[in-house]
Every structure is written in structure tokens, then in C-alpha cells.
C-alpha atoms as a PDB file:
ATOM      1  CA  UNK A   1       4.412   1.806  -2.568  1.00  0.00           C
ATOM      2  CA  UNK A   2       1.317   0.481  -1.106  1.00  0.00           C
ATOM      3  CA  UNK A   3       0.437   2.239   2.330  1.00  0.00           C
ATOM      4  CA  UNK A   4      -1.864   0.337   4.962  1.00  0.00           C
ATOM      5  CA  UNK A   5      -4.419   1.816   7.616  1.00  0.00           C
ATOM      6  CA  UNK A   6      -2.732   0.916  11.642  1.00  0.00           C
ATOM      7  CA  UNK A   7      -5.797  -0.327  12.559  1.00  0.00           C
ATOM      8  CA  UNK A   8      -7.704  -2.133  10.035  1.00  0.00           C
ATOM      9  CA  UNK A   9      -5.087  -2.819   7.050  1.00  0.00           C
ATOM     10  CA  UNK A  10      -6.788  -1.645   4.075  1.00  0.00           C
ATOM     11  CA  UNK A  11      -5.586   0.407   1.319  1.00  0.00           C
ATOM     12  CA  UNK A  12      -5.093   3.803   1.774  1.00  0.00           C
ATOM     13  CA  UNK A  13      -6.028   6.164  -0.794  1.00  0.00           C
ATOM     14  CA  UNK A  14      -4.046   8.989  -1.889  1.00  0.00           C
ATOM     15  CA  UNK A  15      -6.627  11.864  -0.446  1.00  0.00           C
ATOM     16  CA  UNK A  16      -6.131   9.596   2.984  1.00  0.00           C
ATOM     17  CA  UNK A  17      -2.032   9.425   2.400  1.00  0.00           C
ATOM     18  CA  UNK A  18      -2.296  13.702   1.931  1.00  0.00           C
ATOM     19  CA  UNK A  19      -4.266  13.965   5.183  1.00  0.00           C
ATOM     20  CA  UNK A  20      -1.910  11.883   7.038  1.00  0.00           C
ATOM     21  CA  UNK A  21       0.502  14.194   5.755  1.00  0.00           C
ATOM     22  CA  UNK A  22      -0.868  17.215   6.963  1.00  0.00           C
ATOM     23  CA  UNK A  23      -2.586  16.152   9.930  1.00  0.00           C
ATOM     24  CA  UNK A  24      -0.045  13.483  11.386  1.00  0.00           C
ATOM     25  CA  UNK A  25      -1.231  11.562  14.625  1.00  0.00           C
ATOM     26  CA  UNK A  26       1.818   9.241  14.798  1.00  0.00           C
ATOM     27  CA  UNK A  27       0.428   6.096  12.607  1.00  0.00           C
ATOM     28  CA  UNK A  28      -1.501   6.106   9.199  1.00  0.00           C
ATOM     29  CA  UNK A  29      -5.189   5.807   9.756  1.00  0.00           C
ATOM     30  CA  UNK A  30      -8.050   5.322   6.931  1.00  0.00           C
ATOM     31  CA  UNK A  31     -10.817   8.127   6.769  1.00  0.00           C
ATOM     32  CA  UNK A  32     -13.236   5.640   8.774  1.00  0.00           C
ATOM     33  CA  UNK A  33     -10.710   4.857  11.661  1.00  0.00           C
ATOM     34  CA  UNK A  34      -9.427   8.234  11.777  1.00  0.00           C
ATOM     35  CA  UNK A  35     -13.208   9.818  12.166  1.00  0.00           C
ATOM     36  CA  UNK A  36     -13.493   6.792  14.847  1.00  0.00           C
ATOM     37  CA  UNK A  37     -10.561   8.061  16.700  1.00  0.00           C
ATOM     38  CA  UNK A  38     -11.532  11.842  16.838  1.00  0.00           C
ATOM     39  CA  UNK A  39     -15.042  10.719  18.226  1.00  0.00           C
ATOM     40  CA  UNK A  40     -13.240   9.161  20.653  1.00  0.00           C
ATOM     41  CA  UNK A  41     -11.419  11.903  21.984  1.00  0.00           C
ATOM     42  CA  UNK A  42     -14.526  14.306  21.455  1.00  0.00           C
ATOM     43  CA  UNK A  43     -16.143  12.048  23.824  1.00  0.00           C
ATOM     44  CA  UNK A  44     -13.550  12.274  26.441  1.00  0.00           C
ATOM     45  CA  UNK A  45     -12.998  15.536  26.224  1.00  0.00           C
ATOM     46  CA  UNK A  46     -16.905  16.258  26.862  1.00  0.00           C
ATOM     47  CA  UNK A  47     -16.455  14.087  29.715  1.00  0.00           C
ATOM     48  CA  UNK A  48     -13.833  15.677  31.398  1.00  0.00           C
ATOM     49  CA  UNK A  49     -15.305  19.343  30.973  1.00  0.00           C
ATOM     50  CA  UNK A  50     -18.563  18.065  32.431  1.00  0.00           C
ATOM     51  CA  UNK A  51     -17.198  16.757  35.380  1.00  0.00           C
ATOM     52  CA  UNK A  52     -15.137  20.266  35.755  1.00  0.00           C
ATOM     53  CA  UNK A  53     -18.683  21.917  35.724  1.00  0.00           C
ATOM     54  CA  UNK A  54     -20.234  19.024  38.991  1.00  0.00           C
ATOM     55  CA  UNK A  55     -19.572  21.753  41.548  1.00  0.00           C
ATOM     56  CA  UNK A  56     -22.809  23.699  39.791  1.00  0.00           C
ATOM     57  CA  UNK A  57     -24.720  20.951  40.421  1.00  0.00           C
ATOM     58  CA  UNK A  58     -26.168  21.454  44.569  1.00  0.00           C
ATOM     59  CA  UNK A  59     -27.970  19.641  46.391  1.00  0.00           C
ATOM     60  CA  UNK A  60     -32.116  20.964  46.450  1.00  0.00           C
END
């Protein structure tokens, strides 16, 4: 049985069908969209702790 990527519908290979299996995020991503979605969230999360860390940030 074939097995598609969520996002862009290619071909998933069986190194990216055993990390979907280990790491599962809900739907089956391809190495490229999956590193696309953790930058994602990297970036968000940096953006939420930095705002957390405005009150250092007084007025001169």
C-alpha cells in the first residue's frame, strides 16, 4: 500500500512511514513538510517566550 504526504501528495518512503510511526502528529507528513512544520512551531514558540521576556525591556 502506497502512503501519501497530507500536504503535498508525494510518495512516502519507508524511513518517512517509520518516523510517522514513532513520532505521530495526527496526519502523514514527508521529511520536507514535516521539517516545514517544526520550523513553524519553533518560530512561534520563540515568539511567545520573547514577548514573556517585554517587561525587561524599560523605557531609558
Amino acid at each position: 500500500m502506497e502512503y501519501l504526504c497530507s500536504e503535498c501528495s508525494t510518495q512516502l518512503s519507508d524511513f518517512e512511514i517509520e518516523l510517522n510511526e514513532l513520532y505521530p502528529v495526527g496526519k502523514l507528513y514527508c521529511e520536507f513538510c514535516q521539517s516545514k512544520h517544526e520550523r513553524k512551531i519553533i518560530k512561534k514558540i520563540a515568539e511567545d517566550f520573547a514577548n514573556e521576556l517585554d517587561f525587561y525591556d524599560f523605557k531609558k
